[in-house]
N, C-alpha and C. Protein backbone atom coordinates (compact mmCIF):
# COMPACT_ATOMS: atom_id res chain seq x y z
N UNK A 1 -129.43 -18.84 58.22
CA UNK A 1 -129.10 -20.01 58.99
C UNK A 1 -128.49 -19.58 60.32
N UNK A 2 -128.88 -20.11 61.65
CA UNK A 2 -128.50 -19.83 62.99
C UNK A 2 -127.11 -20.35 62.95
N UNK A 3 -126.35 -20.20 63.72
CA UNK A 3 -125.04 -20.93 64.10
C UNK A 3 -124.82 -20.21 65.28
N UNK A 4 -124.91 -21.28 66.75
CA UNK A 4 -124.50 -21.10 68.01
C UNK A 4 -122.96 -20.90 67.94
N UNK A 5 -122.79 -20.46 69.16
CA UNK A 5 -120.91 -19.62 69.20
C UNK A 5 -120.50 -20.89 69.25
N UNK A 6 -120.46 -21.86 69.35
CA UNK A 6 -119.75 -23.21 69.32
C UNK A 6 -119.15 -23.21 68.22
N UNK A 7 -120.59 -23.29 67.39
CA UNK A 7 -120.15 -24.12 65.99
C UNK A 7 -119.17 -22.57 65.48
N UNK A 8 -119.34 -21.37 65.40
CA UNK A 8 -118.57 -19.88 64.98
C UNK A 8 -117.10 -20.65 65.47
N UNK A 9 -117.05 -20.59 66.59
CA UNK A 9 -115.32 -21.03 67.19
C UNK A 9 -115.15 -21.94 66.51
N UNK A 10 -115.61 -23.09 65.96
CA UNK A 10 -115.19 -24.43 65.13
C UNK A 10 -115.20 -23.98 64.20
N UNK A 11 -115.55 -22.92 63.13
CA UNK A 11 -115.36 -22.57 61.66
C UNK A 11 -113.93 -21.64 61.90
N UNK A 12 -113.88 -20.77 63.14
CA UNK A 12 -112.61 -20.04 63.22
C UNK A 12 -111.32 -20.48 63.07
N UNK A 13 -111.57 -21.53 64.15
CA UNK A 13 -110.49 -22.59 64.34
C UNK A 13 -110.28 -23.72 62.90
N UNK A 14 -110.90 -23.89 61.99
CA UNK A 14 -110.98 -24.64 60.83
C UNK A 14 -110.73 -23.10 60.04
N UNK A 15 -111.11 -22.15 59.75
CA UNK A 15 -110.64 -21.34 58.82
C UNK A 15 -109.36 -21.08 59.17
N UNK A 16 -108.45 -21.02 60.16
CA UNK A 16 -107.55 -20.33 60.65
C UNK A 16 -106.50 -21.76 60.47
N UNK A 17 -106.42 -22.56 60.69
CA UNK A 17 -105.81 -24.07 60.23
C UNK A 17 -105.73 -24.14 58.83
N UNK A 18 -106.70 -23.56 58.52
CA UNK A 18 -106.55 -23.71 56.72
C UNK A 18 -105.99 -22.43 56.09
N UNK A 19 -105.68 -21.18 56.78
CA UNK A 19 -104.66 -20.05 56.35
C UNK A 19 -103.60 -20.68 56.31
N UNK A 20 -103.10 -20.80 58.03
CA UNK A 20 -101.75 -21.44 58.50
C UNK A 20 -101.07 -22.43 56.76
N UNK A 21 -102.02 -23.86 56.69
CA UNK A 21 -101.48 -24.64 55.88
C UNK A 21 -101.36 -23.59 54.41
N UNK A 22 -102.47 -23.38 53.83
CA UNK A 22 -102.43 -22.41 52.86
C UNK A 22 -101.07 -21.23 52.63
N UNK A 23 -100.84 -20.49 53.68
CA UNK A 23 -99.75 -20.02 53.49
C UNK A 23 -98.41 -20.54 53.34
N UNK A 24 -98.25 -21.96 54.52
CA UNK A 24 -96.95 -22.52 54.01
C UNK A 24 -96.75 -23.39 53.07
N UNK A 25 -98.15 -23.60 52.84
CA UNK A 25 -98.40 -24.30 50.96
C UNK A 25 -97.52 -22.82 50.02
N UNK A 26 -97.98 -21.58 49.96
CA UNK A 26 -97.33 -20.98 49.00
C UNK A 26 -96.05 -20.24 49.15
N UNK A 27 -95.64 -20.28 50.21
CA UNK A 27 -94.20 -20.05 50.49
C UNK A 27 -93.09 -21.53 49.97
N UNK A 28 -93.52 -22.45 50.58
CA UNK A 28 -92.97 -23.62 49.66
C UNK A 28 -92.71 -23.51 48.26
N UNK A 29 -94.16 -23.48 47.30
CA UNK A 29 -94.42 -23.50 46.45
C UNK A 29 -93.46 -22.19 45.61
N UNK A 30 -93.10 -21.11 45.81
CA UNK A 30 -92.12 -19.86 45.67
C UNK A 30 -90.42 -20.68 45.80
N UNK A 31 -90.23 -21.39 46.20
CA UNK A 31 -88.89 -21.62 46.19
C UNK A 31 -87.87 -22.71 45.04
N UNK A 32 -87.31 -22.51 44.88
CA UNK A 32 -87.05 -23.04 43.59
C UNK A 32 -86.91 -24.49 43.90
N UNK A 33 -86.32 -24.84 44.84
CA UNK A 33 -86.43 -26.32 45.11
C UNK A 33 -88.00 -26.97 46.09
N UNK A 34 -89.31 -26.14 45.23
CA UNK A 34 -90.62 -26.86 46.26
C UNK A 34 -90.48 -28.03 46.03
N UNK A 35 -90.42 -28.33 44.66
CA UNK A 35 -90.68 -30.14 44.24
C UNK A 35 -90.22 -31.08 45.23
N UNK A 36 -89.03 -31.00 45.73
CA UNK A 36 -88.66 -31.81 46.67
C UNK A 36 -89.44 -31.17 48.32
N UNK A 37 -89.18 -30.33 48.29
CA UNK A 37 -90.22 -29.88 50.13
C UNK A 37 -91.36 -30.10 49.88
N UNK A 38 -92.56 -30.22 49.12
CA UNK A 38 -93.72 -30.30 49.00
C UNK A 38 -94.45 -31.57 49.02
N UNK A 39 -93.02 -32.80 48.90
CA UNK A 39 -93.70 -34.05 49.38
C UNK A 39 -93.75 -34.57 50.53
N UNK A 40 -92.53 -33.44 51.22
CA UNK A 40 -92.14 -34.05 52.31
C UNK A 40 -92.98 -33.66 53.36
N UNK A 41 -94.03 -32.62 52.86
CA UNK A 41 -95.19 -32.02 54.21
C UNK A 41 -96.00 -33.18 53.94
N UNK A 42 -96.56 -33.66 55.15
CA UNK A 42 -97.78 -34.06 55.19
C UNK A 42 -99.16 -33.23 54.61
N UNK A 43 -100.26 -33.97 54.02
CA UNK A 43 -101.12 -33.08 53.17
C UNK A 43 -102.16 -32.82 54.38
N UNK A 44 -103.03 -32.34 54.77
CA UNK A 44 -104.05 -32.68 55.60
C UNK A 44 -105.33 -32.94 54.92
N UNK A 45 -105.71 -33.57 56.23
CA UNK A 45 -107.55 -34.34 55.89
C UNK A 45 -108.20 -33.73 56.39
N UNK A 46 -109.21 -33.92 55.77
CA UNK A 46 -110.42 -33.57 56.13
C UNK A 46 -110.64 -33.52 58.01
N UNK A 47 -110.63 -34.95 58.17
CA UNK A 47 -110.71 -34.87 59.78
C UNK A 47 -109.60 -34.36 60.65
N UNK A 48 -108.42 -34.01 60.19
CA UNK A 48 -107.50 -32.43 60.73
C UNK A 48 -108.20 -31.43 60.44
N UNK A 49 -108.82 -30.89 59.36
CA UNK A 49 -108.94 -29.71 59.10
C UNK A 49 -110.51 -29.60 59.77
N UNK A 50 -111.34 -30.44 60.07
CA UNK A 50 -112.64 -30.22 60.59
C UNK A 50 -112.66 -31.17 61.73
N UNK A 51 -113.26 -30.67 62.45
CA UNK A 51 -114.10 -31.67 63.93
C UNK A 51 -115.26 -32.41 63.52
N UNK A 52 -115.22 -33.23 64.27
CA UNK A 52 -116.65 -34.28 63.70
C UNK A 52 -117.67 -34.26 63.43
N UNK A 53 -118.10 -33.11 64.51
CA UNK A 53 -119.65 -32.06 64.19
C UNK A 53 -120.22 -31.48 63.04
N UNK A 54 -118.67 -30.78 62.38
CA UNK A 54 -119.12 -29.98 61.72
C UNK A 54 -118.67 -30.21 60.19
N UNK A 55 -118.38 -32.00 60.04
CA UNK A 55 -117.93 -32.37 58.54
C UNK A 55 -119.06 -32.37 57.62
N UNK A 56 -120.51 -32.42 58.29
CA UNK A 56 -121.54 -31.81 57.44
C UNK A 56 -122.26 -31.04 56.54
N UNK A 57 -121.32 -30.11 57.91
CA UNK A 57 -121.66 -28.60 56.97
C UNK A 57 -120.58 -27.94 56.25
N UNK A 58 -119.75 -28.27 55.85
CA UNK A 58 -118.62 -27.92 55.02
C UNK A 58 -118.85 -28.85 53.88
N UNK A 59 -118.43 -27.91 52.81
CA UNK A 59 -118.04 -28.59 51.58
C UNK A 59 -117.00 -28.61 50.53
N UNK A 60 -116.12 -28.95 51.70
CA UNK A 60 -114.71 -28.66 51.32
C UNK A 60 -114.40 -30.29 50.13
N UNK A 61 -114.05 -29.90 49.03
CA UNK A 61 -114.01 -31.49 48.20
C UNK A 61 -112.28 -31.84 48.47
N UNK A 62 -112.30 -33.03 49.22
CA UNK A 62 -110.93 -33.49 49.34
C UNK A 62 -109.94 -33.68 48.23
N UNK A 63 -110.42 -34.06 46.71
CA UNK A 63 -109.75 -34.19 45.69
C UNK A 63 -109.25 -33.17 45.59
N UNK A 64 -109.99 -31.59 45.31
CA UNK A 64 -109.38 -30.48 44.92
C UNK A 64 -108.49 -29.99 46.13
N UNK A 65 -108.74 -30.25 47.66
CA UNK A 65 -107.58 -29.83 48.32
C UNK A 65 -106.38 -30.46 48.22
N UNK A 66 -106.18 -31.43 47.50
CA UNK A 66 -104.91 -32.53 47.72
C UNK A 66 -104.31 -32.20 46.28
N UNK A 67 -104.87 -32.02 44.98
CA UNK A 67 -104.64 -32.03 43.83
C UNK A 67 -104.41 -30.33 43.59
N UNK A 68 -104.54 -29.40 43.74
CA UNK A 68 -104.32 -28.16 43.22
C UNK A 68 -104.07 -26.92 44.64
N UNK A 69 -102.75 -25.99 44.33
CA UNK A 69 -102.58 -25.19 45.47
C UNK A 69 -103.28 -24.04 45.84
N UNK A 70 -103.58 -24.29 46.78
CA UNK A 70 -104.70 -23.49 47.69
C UNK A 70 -104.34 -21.55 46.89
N UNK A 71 -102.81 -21.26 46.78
CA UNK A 71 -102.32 -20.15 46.16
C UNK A 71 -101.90 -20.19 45.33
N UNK A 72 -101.91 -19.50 44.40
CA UNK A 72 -101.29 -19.79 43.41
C UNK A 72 -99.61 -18.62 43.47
N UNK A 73 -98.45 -19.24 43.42
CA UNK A 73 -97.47 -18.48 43.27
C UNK A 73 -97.03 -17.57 42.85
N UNK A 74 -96.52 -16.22 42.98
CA UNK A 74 -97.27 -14.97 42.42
C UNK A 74 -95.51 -14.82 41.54
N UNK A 75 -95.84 -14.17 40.48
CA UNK A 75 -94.26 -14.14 39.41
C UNK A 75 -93.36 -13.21 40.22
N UNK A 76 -91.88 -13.18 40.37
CA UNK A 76 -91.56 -12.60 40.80
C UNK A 76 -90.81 -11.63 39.91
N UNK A 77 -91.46 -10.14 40.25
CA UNK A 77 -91.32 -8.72 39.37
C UNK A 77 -90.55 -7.94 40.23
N UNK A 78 -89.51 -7.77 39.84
CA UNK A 78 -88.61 -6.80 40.72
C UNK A 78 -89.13 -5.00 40.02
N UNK A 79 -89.10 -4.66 40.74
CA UNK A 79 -89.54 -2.65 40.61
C UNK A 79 -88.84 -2.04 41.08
N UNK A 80 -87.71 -2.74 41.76
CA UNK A 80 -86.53 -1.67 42.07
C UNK A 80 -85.12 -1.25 40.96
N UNK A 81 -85.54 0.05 40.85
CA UNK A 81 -84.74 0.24 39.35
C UNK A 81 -83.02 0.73 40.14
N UNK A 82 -82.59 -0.45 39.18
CA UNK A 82 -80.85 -0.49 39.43
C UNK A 82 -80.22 0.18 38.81
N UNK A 83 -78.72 1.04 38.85
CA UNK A 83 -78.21 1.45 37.65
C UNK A 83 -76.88 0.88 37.99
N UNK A 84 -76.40 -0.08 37.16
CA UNK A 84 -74.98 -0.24 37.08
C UNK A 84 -74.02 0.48 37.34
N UNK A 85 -72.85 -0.37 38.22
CA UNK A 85 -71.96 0.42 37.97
C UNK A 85 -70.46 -0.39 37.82
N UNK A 86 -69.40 0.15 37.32
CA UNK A 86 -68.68 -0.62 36.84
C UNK A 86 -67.10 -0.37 37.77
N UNK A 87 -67.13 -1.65 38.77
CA UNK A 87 -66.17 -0.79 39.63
C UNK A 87 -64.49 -1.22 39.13
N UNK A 88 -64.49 -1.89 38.23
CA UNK A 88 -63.47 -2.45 37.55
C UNK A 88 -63.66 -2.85 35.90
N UNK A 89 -63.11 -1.79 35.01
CA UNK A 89 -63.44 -1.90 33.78
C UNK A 89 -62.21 -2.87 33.15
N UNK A 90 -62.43 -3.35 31.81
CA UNK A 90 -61.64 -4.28 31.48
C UNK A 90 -60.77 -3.79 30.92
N UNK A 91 -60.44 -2.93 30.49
CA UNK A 91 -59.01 -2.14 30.11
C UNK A 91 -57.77 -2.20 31.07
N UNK A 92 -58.42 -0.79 31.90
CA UNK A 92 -57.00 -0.83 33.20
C UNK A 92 -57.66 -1.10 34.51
N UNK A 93 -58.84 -1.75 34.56
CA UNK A 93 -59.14 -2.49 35.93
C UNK A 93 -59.63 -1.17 36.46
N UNK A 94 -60.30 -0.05 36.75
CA UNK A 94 -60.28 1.53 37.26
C UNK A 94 -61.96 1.47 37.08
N UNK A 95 -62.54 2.09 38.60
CA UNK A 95 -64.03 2.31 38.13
C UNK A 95 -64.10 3.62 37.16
N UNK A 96 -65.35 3.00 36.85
CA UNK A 96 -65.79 4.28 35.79
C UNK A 96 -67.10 4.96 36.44
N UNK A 97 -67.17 6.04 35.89
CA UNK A 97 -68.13 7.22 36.01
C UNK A 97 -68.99 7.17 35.74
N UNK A 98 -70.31 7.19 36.16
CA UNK A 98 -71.73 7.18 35.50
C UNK A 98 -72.12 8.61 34.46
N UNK A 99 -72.00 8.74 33.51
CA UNK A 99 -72.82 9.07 32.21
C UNK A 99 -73.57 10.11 32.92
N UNK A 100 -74.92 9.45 33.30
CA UNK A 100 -76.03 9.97 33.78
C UNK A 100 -75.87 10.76 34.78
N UNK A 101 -75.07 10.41 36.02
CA UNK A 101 -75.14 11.35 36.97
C UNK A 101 -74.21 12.40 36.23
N UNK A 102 -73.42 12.30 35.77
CA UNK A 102 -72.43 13.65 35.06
C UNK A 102 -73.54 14.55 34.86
N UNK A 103 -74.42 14.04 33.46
CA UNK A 103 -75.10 14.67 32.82
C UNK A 103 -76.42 15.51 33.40
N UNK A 104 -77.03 14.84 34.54
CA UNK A 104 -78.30 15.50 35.18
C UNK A 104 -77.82 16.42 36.49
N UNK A 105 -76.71 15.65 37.11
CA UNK A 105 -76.15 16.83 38.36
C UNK A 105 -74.35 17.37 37.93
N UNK A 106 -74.24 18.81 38.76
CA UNK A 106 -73.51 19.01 38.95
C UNK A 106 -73.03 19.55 40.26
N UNK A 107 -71.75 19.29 40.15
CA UNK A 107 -70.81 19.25 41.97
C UNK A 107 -70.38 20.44 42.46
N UNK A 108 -70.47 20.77 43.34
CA UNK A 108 -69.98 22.04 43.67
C UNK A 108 -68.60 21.52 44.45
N UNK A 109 -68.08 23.03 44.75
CA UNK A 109 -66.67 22.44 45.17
C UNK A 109 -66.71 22.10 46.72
N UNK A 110 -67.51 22.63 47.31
CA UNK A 110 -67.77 22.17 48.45
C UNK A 110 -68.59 20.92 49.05
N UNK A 111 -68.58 20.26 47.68
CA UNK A 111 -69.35 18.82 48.19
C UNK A 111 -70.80 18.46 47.87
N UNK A 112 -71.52 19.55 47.74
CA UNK A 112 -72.76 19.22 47.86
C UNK A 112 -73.38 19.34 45.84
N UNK A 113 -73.82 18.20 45.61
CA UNK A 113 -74.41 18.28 44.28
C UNK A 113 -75.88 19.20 43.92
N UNK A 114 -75.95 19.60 42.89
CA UNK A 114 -77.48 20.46 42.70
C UNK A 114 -77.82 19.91 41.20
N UNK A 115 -78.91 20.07 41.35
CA UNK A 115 -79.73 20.35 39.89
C UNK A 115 -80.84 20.37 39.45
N UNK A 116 -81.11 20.54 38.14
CA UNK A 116 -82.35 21.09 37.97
C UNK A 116 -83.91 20.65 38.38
N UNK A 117 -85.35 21.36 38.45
CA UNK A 117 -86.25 20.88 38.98
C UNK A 117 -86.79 19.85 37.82
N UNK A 118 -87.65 18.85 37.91
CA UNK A 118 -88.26 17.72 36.75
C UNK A 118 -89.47 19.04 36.58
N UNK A 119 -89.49 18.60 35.21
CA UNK A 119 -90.75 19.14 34.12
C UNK A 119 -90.46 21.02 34.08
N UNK A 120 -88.76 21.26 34.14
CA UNK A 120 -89.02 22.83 34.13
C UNK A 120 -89.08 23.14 32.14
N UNK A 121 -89.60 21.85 31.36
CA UNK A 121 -89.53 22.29 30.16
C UNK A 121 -90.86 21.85 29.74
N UNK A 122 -91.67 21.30 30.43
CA UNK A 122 -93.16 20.91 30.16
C UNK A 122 -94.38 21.32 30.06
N UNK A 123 -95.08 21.52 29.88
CA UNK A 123 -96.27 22.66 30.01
C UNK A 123 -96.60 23.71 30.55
N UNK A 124 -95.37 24.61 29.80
CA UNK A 124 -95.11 25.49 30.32
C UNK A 124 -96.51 26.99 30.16
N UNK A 125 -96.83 26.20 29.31
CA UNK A 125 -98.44 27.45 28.91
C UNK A 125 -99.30 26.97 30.08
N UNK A 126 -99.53 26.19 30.91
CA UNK A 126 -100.52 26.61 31.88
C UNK A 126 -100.03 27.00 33.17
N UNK A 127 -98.31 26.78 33.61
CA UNK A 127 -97.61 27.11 34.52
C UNK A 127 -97.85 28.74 34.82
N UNK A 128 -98.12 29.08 36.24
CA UNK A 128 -97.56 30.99 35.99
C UNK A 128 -96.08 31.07 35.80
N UNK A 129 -95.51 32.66 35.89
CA UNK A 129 -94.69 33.08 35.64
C UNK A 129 -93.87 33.03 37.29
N UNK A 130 -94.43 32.94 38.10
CA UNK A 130 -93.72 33.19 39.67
C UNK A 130 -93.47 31.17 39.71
N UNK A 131 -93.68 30.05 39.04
CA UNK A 131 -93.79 28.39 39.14
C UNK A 131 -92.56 28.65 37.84
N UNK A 132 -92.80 29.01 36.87
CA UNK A 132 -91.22 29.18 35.63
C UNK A 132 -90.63 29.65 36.38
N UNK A 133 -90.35 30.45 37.02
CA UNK A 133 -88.94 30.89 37.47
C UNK A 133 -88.54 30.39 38.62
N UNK A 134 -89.39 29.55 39.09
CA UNK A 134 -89.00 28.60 40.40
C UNK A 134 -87.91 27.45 39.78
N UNK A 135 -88.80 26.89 38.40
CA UNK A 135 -88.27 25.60 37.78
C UNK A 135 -87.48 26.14 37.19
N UNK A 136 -86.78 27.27 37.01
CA UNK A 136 -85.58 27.50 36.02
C UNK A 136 -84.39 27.66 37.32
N UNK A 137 -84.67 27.86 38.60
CA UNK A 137 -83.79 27.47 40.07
C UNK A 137 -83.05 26.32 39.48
N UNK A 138 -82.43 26.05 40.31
CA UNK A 138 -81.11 24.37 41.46
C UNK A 138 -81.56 24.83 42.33
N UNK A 139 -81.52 23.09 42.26
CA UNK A 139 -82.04 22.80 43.81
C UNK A 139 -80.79 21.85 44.97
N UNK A 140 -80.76 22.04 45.73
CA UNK A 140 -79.56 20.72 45.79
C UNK A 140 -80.07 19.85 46.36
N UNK A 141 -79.34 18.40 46.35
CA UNK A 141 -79.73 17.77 46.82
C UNK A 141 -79.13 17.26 47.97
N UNK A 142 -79.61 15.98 48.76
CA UNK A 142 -79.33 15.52 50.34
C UNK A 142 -78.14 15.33 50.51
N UNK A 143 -77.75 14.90 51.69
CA UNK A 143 -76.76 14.49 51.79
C UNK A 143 -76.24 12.95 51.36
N UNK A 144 -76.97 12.39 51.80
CA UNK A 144 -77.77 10.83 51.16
C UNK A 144 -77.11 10.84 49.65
N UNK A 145 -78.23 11.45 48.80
CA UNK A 145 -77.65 11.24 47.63
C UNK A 145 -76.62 11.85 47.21
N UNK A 146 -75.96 13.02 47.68
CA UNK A 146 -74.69 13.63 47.36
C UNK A 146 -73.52 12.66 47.68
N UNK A 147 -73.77 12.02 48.71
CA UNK A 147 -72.84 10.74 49.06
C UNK A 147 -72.48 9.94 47.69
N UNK A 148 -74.20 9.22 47.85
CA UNK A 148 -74.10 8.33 46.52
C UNK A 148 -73.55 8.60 45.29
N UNK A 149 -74.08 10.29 44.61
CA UNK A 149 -73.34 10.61 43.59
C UNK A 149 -72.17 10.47 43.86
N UNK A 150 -71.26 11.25 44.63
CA UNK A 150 -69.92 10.86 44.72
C UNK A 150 -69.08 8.96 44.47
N UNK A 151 -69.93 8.43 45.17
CA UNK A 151 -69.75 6.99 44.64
C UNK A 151 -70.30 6.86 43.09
N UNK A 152 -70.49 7.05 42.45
CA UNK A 152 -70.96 7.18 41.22
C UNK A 152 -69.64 7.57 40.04
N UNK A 153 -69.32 8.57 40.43
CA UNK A 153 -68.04 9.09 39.78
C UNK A 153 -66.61 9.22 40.25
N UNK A 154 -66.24 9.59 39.62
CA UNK A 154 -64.24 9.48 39.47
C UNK A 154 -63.64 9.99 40.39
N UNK A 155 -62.83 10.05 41.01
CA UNK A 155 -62.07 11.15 41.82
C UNK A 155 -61.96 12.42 40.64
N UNK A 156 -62.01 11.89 39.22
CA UNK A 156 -61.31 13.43 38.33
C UNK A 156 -62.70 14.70 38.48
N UNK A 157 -63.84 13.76 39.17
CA UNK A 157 -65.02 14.85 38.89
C UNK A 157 -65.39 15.21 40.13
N UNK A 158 -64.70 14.67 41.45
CA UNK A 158 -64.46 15.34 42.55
C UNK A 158 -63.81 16.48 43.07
N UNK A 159 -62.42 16.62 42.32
CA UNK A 159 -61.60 17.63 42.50
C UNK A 159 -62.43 18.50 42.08
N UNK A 160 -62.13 19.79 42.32
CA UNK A 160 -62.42 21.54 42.01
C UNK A 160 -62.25 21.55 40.28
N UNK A 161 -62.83 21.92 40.20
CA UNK A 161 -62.45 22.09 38.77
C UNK A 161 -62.63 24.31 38.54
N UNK A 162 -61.71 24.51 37.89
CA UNK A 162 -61.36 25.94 37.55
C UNK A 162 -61.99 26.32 35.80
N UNK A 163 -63.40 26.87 35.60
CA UNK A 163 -63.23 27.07 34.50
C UNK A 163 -63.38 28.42 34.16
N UNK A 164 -62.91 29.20 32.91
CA UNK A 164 -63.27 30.39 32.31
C UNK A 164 -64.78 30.47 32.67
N UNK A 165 -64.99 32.23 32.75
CA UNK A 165 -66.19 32.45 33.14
C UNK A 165 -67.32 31.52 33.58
N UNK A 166 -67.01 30.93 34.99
CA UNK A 166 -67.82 29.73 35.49
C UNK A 166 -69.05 30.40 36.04
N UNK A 167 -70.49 30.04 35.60
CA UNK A 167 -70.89 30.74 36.00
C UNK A 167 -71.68 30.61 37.39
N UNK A 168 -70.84 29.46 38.13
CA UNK A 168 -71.35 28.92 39.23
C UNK A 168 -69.96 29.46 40.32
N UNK A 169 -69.37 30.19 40.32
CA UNK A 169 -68.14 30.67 40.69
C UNK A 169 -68.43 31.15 42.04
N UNK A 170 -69.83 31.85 41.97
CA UNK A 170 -69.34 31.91 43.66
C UNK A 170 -70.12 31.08 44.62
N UNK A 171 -70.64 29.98 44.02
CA UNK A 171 -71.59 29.02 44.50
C UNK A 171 -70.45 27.68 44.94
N UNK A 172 -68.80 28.07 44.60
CA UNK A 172 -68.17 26.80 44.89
C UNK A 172 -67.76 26.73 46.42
N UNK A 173 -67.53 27.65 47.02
CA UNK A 173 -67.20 28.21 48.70
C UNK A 173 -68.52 28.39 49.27
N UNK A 174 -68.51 28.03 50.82
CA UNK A 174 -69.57 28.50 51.34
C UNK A 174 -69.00 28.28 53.07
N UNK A 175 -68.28 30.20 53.17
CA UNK A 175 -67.58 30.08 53.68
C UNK A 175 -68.42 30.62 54.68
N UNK A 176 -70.19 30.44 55.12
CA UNK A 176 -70.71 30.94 56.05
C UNK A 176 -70.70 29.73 57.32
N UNK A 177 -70.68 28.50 56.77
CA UNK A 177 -70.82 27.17 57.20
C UNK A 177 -69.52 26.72 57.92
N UNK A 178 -69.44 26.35 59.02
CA UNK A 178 -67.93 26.14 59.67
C UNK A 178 -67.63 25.25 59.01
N UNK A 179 -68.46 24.30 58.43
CA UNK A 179 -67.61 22.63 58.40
C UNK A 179 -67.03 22.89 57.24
N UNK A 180 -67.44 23.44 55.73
CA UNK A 180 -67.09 23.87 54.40
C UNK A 180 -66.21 24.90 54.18
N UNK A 181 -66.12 25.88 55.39
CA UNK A 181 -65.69 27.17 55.46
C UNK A 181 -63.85 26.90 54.94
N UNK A 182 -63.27 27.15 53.79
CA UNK A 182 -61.65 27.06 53.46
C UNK A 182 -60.99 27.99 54.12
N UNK A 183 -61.35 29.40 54.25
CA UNK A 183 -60.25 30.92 54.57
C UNK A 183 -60.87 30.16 56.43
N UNK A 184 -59.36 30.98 57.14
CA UNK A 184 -59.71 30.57 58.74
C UNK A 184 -60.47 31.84 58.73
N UNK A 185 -61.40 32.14 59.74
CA UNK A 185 -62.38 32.84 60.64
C UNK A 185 -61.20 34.19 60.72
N UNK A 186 -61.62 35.43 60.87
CA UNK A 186 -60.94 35.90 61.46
C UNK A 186 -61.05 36.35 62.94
N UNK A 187 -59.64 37.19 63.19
CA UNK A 187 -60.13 36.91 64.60
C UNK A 187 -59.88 38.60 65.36
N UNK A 188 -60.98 38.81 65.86
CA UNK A 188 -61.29 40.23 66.31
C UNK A 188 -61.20 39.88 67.64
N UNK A 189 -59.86 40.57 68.52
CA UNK A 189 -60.05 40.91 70.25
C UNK A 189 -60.89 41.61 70.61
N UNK A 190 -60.88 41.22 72.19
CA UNK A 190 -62.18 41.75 72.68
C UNK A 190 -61.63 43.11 72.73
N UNK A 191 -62.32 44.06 73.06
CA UNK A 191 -61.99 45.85 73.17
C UNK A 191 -61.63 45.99 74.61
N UNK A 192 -61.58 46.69 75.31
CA UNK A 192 -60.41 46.56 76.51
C UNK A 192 -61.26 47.94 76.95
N UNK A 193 -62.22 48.00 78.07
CA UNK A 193 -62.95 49.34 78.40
C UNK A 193 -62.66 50.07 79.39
């Protein structure tokens, strides 16, 4: 079937009128109070939604545009995974510590959290031997989440902690770094020639 650019611009302009309404049909329709906004739009007709020319060739049925929504409202599924946290417990009112972060990272004394790589216990028969000994590494992590962990837990799991044969002992200083560095710099004069 031919169709001169006239009649193309009159289906554009009629398809594009019927997004517009269509979309603020299902944004309405999403809000918990539509029942009341949804009477208060005007519905449109036929002769809004088409020009006179071209009510022929459309077969748009007015019952089903007035009686059922153009979208249908989509469920709303949240996928952003939360983990509680409890910044006032009911005992002595005091946040508490997340479990989990205890258990998967640990803190160094200089701030920055590390731990282990995912799947260093998983199929390990088709892994080589130079990929195992990568995943048996720490890794640390950002600053970002080292932040967050710290919001996560106690001041008691912030402090330094001192244990018998630690075997992370000399991983708690990192006195190459100015900002972390505890002992002052020493200080060597210039030589005198």
């Amino acid at each position: 079937m031919y169709m001169s650019k006239c009649h193309l611009l009159t289906f554009k302009k009629m398809f594009k009128t019927l997004a517009v309404s269509a979309a603020r049909f299902a944004i309405l329709s999403t809000k918990s109070a539509s029942k009341c906004l949804i009477n208060t739009i005007p519905k449109p007709t036929v002769s809004q939604l088409l020009p006179q020319s071209n009510r022929s060739l459309c077969s748009i049925v007015t019952s089903n545009l007035q009686q059922k929504p153009l979208l249908q409202p989509l469920p709303q599924i949240s996928n952003e995974i939360t983990r509680t946290l409890t910044k006032y417990s009911f005992r002595k009112g005091k946040r508490k510590s997340q479990k989990k972060a205890l258990k998967r990272f640990y803190r160094l004394n200089w701030g920055i959290w590390i731990r282990t790589k995912a799947g260093r216990h998983r199929k390990l028969w088709k892994k080589s031997s130079a990929r195992k000994r990568r995943l048996r590494q720490h890794v640390f992590c950002n600053a970002t989440q080292s932040y967050m962990l710290d919001k996560m837990v106690g001041e008691y799991w912030r402090r330094p902690k001192y244990y018998v044969d630690d075997p992370y002992e000399p991983y708690h200083t990192r006195e190459e770094f100015p900002i972390t560095a505890m002992k002052p710099r020493p200080y060597f004069p210039k030589e005198e020639q």
